[in-house]
N, C-alpha and C. Protein backbone atom coordinates (compact mmCIF):
# COMPACT_ATOMS: atom_id res chain seq x y z
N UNK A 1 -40.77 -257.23 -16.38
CA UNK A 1 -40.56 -258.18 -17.45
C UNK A 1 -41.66 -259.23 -17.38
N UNK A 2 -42.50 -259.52 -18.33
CA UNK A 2 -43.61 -260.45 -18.50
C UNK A 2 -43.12 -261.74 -18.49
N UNK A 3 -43.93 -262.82 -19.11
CA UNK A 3 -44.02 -264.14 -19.49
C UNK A 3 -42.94 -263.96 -21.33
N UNK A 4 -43.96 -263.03 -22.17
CA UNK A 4 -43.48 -262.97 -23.48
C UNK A 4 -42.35 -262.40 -23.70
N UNK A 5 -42.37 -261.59 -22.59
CA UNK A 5 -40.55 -260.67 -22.76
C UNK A 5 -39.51 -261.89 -22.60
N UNK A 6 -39.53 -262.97 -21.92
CA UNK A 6 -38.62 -263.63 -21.09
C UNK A 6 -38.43 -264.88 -22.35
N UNK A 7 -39.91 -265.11 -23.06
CA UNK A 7 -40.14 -266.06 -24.31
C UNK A 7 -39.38 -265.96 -25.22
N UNK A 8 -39.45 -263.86 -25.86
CA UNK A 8 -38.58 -263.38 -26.34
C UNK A 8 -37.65 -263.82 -26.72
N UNK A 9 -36.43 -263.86 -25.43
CA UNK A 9 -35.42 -263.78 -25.29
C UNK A 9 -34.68 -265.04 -25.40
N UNK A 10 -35.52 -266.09 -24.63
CA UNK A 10 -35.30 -267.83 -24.77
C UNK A 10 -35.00 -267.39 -26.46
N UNK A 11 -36.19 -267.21 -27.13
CA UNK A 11 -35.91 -267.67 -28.88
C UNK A 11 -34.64 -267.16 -29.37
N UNK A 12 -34.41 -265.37 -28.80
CA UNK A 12 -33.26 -265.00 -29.48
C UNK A 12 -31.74 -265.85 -29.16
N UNK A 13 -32.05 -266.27 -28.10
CA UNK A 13 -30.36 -266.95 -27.70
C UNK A 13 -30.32 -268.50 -28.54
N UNK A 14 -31.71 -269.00 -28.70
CA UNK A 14 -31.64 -270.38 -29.44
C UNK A 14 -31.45 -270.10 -30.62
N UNK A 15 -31.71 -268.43 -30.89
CA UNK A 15 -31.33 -268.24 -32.75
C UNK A 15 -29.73 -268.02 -32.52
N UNK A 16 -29.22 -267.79 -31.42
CA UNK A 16 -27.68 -267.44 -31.94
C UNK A 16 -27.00 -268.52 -31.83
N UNK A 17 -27.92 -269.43 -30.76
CA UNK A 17 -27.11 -270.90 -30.82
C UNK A 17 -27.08 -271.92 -32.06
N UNK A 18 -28.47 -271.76 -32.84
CA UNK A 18 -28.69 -272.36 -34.15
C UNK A 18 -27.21 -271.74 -35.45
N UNK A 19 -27.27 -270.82 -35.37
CA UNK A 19 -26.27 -270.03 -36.32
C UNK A 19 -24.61 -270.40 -36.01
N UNK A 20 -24.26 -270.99 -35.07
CA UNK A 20 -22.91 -271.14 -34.97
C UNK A 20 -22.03 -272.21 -35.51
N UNK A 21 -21.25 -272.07 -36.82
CA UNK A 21 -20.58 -272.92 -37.61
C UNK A 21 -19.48 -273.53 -36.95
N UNK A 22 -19.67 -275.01 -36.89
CA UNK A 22 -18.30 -275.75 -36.30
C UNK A 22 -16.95 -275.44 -36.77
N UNK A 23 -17.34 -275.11 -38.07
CA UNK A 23 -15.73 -275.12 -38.72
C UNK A 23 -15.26 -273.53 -38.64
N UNK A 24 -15.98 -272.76 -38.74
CA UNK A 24 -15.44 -271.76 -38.72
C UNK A 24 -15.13 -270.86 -37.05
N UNK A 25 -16.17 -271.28 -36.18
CA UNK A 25 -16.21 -270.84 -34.80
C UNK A 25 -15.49 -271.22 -33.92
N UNK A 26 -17.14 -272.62 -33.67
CA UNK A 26 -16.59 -273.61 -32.78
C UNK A 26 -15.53 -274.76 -32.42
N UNK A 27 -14.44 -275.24 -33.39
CA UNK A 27 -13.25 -275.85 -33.74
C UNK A 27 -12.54 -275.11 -33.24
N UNK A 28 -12.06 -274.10 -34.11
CA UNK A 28 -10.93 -273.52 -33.66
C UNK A 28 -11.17 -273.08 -32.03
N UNK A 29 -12.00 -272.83 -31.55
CA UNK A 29 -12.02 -272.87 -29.97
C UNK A 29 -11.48 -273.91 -29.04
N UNK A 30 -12.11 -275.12 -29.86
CA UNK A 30 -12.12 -276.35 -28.66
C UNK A 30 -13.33 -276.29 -28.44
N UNK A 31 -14.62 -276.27 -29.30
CA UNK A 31 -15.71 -276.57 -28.66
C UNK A 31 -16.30 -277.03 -29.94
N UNK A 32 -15.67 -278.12 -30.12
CA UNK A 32 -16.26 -279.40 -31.36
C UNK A 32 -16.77 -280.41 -30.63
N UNK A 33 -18.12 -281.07 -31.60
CA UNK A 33 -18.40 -281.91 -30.77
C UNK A 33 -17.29 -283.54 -31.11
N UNK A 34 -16.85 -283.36 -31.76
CA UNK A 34 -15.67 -284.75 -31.92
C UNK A 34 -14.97 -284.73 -30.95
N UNK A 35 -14.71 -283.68 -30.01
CA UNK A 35 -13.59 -283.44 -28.89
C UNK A 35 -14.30 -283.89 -27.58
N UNK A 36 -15.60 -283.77 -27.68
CA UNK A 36 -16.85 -283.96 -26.01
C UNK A 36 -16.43 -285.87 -26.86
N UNK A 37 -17.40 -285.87 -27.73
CA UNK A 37 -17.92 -287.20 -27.91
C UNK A 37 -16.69 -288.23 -27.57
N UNK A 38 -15.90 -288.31 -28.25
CA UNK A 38 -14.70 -289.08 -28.04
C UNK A 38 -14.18 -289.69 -26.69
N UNK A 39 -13.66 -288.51 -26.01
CA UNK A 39 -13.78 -288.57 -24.34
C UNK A 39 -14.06 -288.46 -23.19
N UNK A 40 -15.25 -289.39 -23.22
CA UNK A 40 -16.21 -289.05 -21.75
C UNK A 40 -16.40 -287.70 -21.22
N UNK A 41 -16.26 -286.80 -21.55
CA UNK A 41 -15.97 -285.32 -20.91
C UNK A 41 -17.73 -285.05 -21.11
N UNK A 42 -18.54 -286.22 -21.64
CA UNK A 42 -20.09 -285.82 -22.28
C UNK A 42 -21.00 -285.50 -20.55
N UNK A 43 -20.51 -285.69 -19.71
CA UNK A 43 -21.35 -285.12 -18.52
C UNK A 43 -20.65 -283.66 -17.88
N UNK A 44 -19.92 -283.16 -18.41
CA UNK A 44 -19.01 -281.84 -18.02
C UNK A 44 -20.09 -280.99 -18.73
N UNK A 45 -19.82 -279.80 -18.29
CA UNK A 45 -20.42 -278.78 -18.05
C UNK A 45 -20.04 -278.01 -19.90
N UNK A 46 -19.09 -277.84 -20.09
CA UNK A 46 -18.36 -277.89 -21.42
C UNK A 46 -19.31 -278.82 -22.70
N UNK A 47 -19.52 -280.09 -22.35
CA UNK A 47 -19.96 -281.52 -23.22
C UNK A 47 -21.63 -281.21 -23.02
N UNK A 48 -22.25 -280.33 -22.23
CA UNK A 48 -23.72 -280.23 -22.09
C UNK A 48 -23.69 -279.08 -22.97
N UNK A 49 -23.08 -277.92 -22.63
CA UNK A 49 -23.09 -276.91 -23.63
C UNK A 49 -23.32 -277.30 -25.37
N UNK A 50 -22.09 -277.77 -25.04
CA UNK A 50 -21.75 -278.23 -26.71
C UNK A 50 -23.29 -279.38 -27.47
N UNK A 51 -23.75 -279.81 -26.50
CA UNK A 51 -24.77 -280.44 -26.43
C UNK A 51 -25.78 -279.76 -27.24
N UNK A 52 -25.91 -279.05 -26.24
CA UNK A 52 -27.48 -278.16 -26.16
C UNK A 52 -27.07 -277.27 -27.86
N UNK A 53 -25.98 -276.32 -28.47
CA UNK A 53 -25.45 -275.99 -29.38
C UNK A 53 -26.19 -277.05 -30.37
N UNK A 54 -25.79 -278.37 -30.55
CA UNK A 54 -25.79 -279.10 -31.46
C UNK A 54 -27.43 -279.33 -31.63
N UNK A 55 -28.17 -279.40 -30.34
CA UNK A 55 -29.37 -279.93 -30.42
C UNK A 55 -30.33 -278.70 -31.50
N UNK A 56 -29.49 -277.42 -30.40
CA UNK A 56 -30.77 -276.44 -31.52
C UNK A 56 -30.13 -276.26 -32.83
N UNK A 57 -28.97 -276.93 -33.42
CA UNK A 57 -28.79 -276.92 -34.87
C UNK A 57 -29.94 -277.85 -35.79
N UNK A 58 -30.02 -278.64 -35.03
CA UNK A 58 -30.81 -279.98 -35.29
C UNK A 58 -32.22 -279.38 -35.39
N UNK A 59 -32.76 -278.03 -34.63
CA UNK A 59 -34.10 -277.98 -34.94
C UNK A 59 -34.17 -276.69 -34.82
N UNK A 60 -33.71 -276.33 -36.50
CA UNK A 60 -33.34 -274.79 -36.84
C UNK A 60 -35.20 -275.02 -37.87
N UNK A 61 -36.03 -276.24 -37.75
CA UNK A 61 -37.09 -276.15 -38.86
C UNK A 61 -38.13 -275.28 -37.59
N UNK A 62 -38.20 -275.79 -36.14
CA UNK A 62 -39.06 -275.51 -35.09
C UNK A 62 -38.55 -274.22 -34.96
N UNK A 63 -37.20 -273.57 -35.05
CA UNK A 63 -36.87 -272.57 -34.61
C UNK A 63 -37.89 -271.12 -35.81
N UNK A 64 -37.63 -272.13 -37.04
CA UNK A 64 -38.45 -270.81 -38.01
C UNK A 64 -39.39 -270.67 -37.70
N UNK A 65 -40.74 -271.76 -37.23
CA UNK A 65 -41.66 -271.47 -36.81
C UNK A 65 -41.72 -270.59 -36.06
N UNK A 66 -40.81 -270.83 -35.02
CA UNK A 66 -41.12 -270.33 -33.87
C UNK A 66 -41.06 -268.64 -33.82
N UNK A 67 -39.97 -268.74 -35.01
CA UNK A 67 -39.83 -267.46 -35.21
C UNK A 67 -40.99 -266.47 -36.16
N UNK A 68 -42.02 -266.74 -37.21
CA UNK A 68 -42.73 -266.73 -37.72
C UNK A 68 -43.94 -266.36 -36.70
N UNK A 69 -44.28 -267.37 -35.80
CA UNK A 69 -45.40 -266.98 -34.97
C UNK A 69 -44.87 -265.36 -34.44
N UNK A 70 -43.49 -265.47 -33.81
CA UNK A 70 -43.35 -264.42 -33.01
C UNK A 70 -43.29 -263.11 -33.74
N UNK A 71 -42.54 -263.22 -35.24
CA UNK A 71 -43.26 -261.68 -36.21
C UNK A 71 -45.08 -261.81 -36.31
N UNK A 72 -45.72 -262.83 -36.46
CA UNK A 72 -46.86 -262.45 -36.66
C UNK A 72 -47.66 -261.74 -35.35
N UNK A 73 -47.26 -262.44 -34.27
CA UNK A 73 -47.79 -261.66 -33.08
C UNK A 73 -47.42 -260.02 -32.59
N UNK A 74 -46.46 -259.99 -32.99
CA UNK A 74 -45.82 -258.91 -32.47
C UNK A 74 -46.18 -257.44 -33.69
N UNK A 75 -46.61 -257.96 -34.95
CA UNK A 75 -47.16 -257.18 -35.95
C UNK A 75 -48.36 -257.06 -35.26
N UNK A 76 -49.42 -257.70 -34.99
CA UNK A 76 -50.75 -257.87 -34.58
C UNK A 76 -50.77 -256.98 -33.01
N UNK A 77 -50.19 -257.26 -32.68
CA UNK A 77 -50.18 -256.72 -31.04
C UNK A 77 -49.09 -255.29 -30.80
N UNK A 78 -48.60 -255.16 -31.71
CA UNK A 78 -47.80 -253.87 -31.60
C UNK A 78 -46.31 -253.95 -31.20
């Protein structure tokens, strides 16, 4: 497994984390962020998750790029 295989894979999990709807997913679980924020639970392991979720919603514009470079390379390079 390379450097780009491993790059890969970082992007694909930040694309499944970008795609996940509060209301339809993450709520009905218990993994809203109104439920971390509210009660200190924001340094738990649970409240970082939900974190990190929210952050790559927030930068679904870097994610297209990111995704864009990676079809153009991967056309070019095989």
């Amino acid at each position: 497994m390379g450097l780009w295989t491993f790059l890969e894979g970082v992007l694909l999990i930040a694309n499944a984390l970008a795609i996940l709807n509060e209301d339809r997913f993450l709520a009905p679980r218990g993994w809203s962020f109104s439920e971390v924020s509210g009660g200190g639970r924001a340094k738990s392991l649970k409240g970082q998750v939900i974190g990190l979720i929210y952050a790559t919603q927030y930068l679904r514009v870097p994610l297209i790029v990111l995704n864009a470079i990676t079809i153009v390379v991967k056309l070019i390079s095989g």
